[in-house]
Every structure is written in structure tokens, then in C-alpha cells.
N, C-alpha and C. Protein backbone atom coordinates (compact mmCIF):
# COMPACT_ATOMS: atom_id res chain seq x y z
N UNK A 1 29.16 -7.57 107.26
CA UNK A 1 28.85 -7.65 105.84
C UNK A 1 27.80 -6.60 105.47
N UNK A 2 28.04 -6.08 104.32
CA UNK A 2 27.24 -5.24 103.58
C UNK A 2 25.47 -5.94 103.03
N UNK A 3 24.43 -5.54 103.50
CA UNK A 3 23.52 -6.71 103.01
C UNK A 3 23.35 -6.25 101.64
N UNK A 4 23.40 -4.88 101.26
CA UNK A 4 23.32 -4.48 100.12
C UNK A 4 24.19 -5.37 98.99
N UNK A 5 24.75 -5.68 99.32
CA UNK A 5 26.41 -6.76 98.56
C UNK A 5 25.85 -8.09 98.22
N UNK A 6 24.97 -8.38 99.11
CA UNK A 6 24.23 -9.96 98.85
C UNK A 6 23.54 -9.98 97.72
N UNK A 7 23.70 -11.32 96.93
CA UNK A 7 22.95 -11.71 95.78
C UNK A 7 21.93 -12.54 96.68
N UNK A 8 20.32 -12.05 96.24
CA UNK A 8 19.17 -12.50 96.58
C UNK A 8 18.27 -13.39 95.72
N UNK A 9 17.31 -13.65 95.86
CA UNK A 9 16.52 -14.31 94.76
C UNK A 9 15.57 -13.16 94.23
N UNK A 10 15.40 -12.26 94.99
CA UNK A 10 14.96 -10.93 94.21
C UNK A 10 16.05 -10.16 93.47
N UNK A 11 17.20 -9.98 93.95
CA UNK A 11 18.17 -9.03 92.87
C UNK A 11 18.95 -9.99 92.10
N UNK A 12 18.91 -11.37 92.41
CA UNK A 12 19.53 -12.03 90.92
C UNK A 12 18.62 -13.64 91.03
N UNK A 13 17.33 -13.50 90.40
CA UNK A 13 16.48 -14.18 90.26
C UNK A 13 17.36 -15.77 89.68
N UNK A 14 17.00 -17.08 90.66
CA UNK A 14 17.52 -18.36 90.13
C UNK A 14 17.58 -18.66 88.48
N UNK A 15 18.75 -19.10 87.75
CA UNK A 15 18.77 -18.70 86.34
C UNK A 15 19.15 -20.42 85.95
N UNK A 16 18.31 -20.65 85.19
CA UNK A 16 18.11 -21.83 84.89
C UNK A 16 18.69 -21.75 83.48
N UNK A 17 20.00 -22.93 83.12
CA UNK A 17 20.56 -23.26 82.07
C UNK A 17 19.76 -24.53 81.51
N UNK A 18 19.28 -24.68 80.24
CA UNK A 18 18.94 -26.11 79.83
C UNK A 18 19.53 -26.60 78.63
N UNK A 19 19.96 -28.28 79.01
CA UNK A 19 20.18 -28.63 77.53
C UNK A 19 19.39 -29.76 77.23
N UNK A 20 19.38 -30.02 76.09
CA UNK A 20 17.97 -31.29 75.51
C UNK A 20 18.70 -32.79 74.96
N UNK A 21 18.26 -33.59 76.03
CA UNK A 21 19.01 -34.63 75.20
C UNK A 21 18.80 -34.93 73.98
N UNK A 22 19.47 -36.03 73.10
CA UNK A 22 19.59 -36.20 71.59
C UNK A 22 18.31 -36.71 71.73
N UNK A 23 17.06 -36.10 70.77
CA UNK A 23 16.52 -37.04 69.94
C UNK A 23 14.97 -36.80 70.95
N UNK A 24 15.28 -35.95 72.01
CA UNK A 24 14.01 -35.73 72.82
C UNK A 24 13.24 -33.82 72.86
N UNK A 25 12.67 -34.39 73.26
CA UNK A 25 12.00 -33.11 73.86
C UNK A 25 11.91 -32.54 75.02
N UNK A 26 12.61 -33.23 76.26
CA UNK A 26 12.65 -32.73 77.83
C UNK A 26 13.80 -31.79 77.62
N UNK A 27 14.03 -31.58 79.05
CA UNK A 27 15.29 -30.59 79.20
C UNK A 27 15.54 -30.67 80.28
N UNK A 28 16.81 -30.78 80.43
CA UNK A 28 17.65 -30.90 81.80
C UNK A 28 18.19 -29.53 81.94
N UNK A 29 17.53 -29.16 83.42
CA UNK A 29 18.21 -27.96 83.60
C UNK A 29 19.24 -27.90 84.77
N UNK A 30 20.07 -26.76 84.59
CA UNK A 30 21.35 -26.59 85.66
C UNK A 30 21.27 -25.61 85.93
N UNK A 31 21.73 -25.37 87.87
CA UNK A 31 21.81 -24.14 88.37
C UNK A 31 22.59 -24.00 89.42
N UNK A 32 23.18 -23.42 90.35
CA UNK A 32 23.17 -23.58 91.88
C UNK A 32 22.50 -23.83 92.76
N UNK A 33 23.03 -24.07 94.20
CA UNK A 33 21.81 -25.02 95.07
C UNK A 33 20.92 -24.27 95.54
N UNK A 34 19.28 -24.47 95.11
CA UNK A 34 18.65 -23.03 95.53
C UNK A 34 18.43 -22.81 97.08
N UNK A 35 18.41 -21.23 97.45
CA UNK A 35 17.99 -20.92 98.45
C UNK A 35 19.32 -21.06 99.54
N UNK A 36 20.51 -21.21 98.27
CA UNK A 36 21.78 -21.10 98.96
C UNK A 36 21.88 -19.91 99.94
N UNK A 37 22.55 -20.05 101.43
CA UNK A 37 22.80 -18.73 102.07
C UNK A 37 24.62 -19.44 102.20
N UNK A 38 25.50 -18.15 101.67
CA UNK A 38 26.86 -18.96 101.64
C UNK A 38 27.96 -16.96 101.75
N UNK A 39 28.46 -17.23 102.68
CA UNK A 39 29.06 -16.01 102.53
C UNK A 39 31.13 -16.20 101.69
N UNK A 40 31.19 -15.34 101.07
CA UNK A 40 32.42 -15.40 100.31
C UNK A 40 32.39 -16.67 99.14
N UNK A 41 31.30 -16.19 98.65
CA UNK A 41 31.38 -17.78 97.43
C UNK A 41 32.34 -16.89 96.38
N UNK A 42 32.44 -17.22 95.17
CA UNK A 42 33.31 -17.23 94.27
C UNK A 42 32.62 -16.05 93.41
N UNK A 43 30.82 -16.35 93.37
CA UNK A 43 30.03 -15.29 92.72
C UNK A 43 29.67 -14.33 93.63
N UNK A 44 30.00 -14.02 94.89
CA UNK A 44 29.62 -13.54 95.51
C UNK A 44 28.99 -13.86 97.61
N UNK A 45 28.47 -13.14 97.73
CA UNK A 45 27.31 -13.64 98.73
C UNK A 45 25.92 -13.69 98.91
N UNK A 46 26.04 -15.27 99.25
CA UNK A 46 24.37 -15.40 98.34
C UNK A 46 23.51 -15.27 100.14
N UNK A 47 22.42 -14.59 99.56
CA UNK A 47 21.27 -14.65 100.90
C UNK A 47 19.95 -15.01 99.88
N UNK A 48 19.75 -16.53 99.72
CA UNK A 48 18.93 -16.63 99.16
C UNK A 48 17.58 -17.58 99.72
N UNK A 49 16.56 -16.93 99.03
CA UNK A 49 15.06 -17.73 99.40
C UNK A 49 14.67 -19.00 99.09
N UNK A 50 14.79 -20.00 99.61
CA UNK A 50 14.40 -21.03 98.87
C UNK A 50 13.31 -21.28 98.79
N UNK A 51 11.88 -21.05 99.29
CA UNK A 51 10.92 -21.09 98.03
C UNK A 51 10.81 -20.51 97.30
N UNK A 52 11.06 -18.84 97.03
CA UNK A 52 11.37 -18.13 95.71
C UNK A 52 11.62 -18.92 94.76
N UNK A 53 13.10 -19.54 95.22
CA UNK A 53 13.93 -20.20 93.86
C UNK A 53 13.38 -21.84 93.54
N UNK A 54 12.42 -22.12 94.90
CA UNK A 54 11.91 -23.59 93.93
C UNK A 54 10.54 -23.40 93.56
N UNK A 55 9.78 -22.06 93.60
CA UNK A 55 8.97 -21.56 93.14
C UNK A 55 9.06 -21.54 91.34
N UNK A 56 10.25 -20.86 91.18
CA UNK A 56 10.53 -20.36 89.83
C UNK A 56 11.17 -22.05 88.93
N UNK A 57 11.95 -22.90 89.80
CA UNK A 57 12.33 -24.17 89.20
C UNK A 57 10.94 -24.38 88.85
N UNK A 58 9.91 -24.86 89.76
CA UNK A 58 8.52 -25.52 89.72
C UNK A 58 7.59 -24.43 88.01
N UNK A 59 8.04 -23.22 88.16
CA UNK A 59 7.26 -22.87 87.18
C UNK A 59 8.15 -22.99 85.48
N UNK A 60 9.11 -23.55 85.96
CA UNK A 60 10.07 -23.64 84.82
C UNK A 60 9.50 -24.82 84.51
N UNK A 61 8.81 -25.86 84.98
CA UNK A 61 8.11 -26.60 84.84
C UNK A 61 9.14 -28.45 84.84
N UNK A 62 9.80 -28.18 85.81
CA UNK A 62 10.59 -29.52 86.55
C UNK A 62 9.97 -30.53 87.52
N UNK A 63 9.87 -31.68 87.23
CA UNK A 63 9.09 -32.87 87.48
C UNK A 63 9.82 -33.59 88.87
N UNK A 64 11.33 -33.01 88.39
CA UNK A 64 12.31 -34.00 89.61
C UNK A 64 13.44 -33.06 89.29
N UNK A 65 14.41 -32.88 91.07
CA UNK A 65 15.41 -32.31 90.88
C UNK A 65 16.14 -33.30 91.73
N UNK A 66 17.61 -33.40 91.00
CA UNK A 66 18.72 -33.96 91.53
C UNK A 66 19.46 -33.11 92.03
N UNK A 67 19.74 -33.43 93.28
CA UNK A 67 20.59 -33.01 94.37
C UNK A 67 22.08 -33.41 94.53
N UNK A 68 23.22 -32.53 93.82
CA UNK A 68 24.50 -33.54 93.58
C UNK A 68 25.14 -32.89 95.16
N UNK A 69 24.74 -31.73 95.95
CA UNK A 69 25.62 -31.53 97.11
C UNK A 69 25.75 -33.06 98.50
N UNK A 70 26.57 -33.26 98.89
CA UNK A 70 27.08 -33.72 99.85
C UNK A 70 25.57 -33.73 101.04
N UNK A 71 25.75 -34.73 101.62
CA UNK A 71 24.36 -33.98 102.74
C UNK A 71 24.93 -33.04 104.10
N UNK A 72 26.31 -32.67 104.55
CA UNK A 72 26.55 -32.12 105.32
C UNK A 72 26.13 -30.45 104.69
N UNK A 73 26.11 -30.32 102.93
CA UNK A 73 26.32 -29.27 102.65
C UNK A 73 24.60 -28.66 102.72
N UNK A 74 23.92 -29.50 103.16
CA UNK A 74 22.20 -29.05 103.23
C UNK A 74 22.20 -28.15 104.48
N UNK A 75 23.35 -28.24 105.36
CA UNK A 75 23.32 -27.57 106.65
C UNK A 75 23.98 -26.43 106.17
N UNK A 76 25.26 -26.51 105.67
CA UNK A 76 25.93 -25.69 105.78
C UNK A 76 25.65 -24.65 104.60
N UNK A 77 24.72 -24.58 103.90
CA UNK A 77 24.08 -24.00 103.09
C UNK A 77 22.61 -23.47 102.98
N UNK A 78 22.49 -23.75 104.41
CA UNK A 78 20.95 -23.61 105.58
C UNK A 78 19.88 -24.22 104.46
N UNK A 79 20.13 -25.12 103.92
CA UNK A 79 18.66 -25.37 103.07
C UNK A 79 18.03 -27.05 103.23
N UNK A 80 17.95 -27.16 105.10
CA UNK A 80 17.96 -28.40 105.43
C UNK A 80 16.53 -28.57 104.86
N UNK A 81 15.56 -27.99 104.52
CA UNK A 81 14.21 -27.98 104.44
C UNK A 81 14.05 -28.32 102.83
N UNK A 82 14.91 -28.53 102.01
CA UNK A 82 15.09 -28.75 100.55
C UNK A 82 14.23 -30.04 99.96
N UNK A 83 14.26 -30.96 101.17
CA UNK A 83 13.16 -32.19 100.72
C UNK A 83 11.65 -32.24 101.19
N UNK A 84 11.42 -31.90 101.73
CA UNK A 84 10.04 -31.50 102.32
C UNK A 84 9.67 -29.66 101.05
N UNK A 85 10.37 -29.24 101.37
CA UNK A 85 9.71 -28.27 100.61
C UNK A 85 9.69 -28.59 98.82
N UNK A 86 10.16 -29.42 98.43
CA UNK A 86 10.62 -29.92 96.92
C UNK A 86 9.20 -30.80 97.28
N UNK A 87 8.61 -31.88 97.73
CA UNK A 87 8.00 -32.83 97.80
C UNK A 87 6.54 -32.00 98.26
N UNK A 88 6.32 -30.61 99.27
CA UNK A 88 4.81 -29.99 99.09
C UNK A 88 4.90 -29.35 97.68
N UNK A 89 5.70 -29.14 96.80
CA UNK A 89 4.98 -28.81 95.23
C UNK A 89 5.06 -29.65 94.55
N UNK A 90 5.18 -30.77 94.96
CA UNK A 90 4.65 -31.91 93.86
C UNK A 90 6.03 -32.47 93.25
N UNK A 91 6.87 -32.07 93.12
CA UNK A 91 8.44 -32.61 92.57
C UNK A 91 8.89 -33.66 93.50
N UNK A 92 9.56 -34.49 92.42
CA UNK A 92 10.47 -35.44 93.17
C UNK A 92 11.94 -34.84 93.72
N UNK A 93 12.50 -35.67 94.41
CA UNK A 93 14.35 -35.08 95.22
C UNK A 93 14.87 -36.69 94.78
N UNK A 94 16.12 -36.70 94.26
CA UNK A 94 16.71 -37.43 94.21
C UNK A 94 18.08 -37.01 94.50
N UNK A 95 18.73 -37.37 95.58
CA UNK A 95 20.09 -37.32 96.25
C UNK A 95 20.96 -38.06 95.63
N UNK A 96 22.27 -37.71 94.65
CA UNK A 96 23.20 -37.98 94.17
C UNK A 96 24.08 -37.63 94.87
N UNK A 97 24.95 -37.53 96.10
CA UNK A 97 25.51 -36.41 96.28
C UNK A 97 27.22 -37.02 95.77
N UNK A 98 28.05 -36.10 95.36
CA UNK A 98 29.34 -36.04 94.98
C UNK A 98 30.07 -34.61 95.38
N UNK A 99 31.27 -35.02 96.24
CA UNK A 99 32.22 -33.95 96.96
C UNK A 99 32.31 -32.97 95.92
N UNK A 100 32.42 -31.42 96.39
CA UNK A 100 32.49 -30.12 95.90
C UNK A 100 33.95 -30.13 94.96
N UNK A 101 33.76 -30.24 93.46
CA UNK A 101 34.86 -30.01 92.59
C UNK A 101 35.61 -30.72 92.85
N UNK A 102 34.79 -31.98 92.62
CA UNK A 102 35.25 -33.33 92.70
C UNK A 102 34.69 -34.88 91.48
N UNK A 103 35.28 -35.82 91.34
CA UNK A 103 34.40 -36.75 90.95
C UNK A 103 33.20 -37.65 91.66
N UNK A 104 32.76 -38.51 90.64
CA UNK A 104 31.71 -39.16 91.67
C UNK A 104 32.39 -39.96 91.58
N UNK A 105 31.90 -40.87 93.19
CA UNK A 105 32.70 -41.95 93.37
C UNK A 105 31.96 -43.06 94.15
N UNK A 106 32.21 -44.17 95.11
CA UNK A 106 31.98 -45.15 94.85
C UNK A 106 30.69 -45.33 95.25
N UNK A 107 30.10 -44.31 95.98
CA UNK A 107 28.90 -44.29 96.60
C UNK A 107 27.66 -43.66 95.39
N UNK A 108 28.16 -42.47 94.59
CA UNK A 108 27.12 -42.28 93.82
C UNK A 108 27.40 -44.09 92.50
N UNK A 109 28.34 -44.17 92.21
CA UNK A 109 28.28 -45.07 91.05
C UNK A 109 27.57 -46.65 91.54
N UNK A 110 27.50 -46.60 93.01
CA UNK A 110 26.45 -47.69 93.24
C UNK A 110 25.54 -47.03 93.06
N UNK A 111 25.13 -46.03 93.16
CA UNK A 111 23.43 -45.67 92.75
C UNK A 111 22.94 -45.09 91.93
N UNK A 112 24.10 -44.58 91.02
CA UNK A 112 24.24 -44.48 89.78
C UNK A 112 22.81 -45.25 88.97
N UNK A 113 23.12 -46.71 88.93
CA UNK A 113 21.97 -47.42 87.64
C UNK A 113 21.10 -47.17 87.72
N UNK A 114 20.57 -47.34 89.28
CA UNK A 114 19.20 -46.79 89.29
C UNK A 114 18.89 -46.37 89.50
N UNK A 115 19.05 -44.36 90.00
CA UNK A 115 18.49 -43.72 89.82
C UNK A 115 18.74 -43.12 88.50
N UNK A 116 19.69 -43.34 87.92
CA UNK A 116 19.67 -42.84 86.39
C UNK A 116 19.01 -43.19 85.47
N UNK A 117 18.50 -44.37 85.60
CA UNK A 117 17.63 -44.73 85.25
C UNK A 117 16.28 -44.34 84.89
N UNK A 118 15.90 -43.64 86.56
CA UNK A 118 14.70 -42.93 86.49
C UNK A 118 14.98 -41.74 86.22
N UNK A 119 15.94 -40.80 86.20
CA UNK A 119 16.27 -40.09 85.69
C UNK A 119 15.91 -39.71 83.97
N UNK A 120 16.49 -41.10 83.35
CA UNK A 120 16.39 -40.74 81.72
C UNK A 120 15.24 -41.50 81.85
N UNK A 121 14.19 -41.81 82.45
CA UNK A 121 12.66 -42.46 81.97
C UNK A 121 11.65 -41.41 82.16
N UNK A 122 12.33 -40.20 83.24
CA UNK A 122 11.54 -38.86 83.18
C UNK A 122 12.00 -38.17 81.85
N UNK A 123 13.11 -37.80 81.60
CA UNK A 123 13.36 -37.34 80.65
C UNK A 123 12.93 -37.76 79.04
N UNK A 124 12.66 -39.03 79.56
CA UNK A 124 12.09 -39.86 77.94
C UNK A 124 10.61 -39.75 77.94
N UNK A 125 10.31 -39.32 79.00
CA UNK A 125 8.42 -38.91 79.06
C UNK A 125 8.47 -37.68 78.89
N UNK A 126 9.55 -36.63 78.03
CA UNK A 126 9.32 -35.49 77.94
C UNK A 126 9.02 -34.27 79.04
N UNK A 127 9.30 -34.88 80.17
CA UNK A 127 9.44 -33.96 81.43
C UNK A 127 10.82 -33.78 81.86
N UNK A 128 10.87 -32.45 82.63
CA UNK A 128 12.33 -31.72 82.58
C UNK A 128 12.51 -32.02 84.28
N UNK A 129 14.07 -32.33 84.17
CA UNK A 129 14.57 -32.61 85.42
C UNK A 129 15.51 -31.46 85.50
N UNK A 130 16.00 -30.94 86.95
CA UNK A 130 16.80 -29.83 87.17
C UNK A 130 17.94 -30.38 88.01
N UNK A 131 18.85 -30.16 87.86
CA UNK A 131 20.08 -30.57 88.17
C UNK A 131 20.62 -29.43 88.84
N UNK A 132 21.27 -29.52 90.36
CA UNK A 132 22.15 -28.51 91.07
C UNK A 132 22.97 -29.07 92.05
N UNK A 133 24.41 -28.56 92.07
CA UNK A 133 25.54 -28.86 93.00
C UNK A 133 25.42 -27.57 93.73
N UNK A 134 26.42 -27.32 94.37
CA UNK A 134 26.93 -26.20 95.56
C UNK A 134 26.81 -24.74 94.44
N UNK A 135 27.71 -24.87 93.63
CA UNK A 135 27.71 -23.62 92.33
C UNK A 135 27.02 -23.84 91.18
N UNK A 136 26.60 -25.24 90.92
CA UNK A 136 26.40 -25.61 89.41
C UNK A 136 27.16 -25.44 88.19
N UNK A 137 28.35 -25.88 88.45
CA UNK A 137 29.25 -25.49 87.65
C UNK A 137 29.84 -27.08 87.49
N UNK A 138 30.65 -27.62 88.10
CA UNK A 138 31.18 -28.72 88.45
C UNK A 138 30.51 -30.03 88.50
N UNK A 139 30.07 -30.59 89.25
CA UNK A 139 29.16 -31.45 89.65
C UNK A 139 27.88 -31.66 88.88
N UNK A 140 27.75 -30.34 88.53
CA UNK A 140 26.04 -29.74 87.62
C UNK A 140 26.49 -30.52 86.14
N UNK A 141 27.38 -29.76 86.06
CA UNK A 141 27.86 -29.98 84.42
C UNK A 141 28.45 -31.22 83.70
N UNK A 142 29.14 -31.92 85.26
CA UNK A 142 29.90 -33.65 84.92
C UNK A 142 28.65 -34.11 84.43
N UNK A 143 27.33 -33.99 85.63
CA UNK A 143 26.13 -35.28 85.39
C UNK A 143 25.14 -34.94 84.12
N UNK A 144 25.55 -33.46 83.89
CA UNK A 144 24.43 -33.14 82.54
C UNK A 144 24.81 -33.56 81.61
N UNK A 145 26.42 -33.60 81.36
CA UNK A 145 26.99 -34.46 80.03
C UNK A 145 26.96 -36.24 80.17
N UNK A 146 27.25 -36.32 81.88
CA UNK A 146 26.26 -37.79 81.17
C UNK A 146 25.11 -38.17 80.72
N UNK A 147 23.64 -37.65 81.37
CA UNK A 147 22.73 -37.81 81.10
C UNK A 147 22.39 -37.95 79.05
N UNK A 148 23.18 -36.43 78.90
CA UNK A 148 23.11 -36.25 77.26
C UNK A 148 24.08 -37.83 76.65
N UNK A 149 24.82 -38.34 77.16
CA UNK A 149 25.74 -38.98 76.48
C UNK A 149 24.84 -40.50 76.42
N UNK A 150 24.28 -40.50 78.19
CA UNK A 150 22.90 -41.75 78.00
C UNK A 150 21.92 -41.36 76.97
N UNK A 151 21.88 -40.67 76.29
CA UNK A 151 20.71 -40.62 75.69
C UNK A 151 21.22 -40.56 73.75
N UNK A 152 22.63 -40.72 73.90
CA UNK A 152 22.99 -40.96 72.77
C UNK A 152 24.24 -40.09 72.33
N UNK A 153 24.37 -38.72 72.46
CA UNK A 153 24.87 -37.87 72.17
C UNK A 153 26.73 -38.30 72.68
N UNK A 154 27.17 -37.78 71.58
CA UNK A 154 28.93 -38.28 71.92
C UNK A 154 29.34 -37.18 72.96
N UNK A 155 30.53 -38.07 73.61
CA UNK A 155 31.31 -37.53 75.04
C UNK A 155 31.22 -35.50 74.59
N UNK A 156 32.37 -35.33 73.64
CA UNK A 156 32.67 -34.20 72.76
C UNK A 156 31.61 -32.92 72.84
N UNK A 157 30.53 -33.44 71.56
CA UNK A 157 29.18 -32.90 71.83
C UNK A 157 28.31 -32.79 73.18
N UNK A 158 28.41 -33.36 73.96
CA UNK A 158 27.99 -33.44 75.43
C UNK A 158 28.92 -31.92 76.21
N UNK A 159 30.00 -32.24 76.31
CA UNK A 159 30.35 -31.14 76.43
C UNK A 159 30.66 -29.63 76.04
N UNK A 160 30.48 -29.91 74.68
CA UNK A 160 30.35 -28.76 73.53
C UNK A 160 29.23 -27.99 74.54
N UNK A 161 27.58 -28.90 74.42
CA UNK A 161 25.90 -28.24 74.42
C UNK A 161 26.03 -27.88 76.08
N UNK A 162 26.92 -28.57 76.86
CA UNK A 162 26.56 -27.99 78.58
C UNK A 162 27.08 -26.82 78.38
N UNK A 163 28.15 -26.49 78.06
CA UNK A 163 29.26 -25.36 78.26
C UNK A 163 28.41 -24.35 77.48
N UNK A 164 27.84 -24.77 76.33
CA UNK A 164 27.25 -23.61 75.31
C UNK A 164 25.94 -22.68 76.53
N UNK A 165 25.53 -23.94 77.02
CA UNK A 165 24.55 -23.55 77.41
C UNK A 165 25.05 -23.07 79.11
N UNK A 166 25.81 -23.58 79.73
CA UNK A 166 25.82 -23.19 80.73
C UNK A 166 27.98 -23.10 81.11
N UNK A 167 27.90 -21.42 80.42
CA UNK A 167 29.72 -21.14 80.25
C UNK A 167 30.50 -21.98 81.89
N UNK A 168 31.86 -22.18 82.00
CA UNK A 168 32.23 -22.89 82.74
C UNK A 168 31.92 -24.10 83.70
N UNK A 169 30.95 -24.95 82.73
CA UNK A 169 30.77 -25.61 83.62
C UNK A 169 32.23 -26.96 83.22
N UNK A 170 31.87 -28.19 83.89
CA UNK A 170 32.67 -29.03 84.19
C UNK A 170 34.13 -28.36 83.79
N UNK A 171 34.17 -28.17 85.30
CA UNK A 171 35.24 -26.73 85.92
C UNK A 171 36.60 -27.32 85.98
N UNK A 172 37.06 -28.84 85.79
CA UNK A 172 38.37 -28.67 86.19
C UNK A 172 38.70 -30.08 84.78
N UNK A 173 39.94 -30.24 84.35
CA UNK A 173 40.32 -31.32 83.51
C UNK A 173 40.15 -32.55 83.98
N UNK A 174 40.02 -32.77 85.17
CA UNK A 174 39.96 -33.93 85.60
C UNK A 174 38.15 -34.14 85.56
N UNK A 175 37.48 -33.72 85.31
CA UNK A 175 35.98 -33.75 85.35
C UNK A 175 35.78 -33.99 83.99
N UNK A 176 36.60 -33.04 82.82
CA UNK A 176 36.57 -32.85 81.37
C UNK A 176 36.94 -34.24 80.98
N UNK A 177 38.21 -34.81 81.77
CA UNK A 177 38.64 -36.31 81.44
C UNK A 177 37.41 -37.60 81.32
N UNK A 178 36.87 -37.22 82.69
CA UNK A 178 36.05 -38.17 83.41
C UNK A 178 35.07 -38.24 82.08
N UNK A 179 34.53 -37.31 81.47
CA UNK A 179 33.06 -37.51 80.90
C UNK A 179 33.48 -37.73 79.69
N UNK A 180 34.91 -37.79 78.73
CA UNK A 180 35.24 -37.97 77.86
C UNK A 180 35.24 -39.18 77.97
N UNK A 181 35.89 -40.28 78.87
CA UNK A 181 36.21 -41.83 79.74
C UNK A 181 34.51 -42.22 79.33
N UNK A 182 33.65 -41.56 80.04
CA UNK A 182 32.58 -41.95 80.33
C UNK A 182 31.98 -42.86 79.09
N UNK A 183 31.39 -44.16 79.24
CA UNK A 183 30.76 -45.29 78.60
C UNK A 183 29.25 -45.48 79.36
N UNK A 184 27.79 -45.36 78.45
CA UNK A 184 26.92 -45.35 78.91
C UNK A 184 26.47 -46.79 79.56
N UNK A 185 25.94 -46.60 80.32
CA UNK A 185 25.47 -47.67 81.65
C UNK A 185 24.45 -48.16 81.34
N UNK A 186 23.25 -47.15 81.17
CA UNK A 186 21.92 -46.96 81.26
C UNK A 186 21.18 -47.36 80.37
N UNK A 187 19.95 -47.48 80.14
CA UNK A 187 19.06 -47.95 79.15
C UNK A 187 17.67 -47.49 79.41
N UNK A 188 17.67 -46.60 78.03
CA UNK A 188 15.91 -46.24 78.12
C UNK A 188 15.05 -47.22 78.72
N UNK A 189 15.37 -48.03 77.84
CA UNK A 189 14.41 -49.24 77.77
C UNK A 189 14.56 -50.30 79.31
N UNK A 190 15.92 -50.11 80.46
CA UNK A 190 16.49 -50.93 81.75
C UNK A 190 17.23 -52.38 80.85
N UNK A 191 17.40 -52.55 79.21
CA UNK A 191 17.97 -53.55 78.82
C UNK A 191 19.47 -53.56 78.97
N UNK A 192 20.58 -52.32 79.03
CA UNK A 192 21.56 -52.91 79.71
C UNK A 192 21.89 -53.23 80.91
């Protein structure tokens, strides 16, 4: 491989998409998994730094990041060090994980309530959570239109503000289905 060919965290600095749920002031941001090292991805080949890129999350000013990759993919994406290094700058890790360009299924929707929970109670304290799958496209984009849809905003519009804000995401019809289906769970307040 050409190293010159590699996308780095110096020649394509981590690029943070955000959208704002209805009616708040936080921001959920979306990206790829930082400090990805992945050869023949779709954007390329990434040789990337991961404290660079949770350097720049942390100064983007993110309280908690959700983790939607798989845990085999922390290896295979060399970024086994993602919770320990997320937890010495002060951020929380919360592990969602859901298969690559796929739905979630029975394992995130048991843990679904409650960490979404804490999810939209950071977000309702006006602090920004960062959201990343394998590409951030898929996975990134299903859970950002729920979060917006917990917080009020219709299926439609949910997907209108991810896509505006972050082009191709929830990458396949069957994902587009899913979050249209989608009926909120959650409660600012833990009353449903």
C-alpha cells in the first residue's frame, strides 16, 4: 500500500456532523469510528490516530460518546484502547453495539430504555453526545433519527435534519423503514 493514499487524522481531520434535537440546545454529533485503521474501506484507507480524533471530539465539546460498532470490530479496527482512552478525558462510553449495515436488534433493544434514557437526560442538560458506527453512515444515522424523534421531532423530519446534516446517512431502505416504524420508548422525564 501506498502510505501517501491513507486518509489520516492530519490529512482529513475527524469531521463532526451535528443535529439538535426539537426544542433543545445540545447536539448530537455523527462521525466514523475514531482512530479507525481499516484498509479498502469504501472512503478509502484510513490510518488513523485515535487520540487526535478524540482530542478534537473532546474539544467539540462531547460529554458522552456512543459506540454503535460490534465489540469484535474494536479489534478489527485496532481501537481496543477506545474505553480507557474516552474515560482519561473525562467522557463517558456507552456501548450500543448493532451489526455493520444492519438493524438493531434484540440485544441493543434490551438496552435500548436505559441507556437511552441517559442518553436524552444528557442531551436535555444541554450537553452534546457523539454518536459513531464503523462509517457513520448507517448505524450513526438510524440512532440519530431516533434520538431526534425521542425528543419530539416526526419520523420524516428526523430524517430530512440527519441526511441534511450528515449526506447518506441511514444507508439502506430497510434502516429508512425502520425509523419511519419507529414509536418513541423513552421519556425525558423516565415516565414512559
Amino acid at each position: 500500500m501506498n502510505p501517501s493514499l491513507d486518509r489520516t487524522s492530519d490529512t482529513d481531520p475527524i469531521r463532526i456532523d451535528a443535529v439538535q434535537p426539537a426544542g433543545g440546545c445540545a447536539l448530537i454529533g455523527m462521525s466514523f469510528c475514531p482512530g479507525k485503521k481499516q484498509r479498502n474501506a469504501k472512503a478509502g484507507h484510513w490510518q488513523r490516530d485515535l487520540a487526535a480524533d478524540l482530542a478534537r471530539i473532546h474539544q467539540w465539546g462531547s460529554r458522552m460518546i456512543i459506540s454503535l460498532v460490534e465489540a469484535h470490530e474494536f479489534e478489527e479496527l485496532q481501537v481496543a484502547t477506545l474505553p480507557d482512552d474516552v474515560d482519561r478525558l473525562g467522557m463517558k462510553l456507552r456501548h450500543l453495539p448493532i451489526p455493520d449495515i444492519s438493524l438493531p436488534g434484540k440485544s441493543f433493544n434490551e438496552r435500548w430504555p436505559e441507556l437511552g434514557r441517559e442518553i436524552m437526560s444528557t442531551l436535555q442538560a444541554g450537553q452534546r453526545v457523539f454518536l459513531h458506527g464503523k462509517g457513520g453512515l448507517g448505524q450513526t444515522g438510524t440512532i440519530a433519527a431516533y434520538l431526534l424523534i425521542e425528543s419530539g421531532m416526526s419520523a420524516e423530519e428526523a430524517i430530512v435534519q440527519v441526511r441534511l446534516a450528515r449526506p447518506d446517512t441511514i444507508e439502506t431502505a430497510i434502516q429508512e423503514w425502520f425509523v419511519m416504524s419507529y414509536q418513541p420508548v423513552l421519556s425525558m422525564t423516565g415516565e414512559r
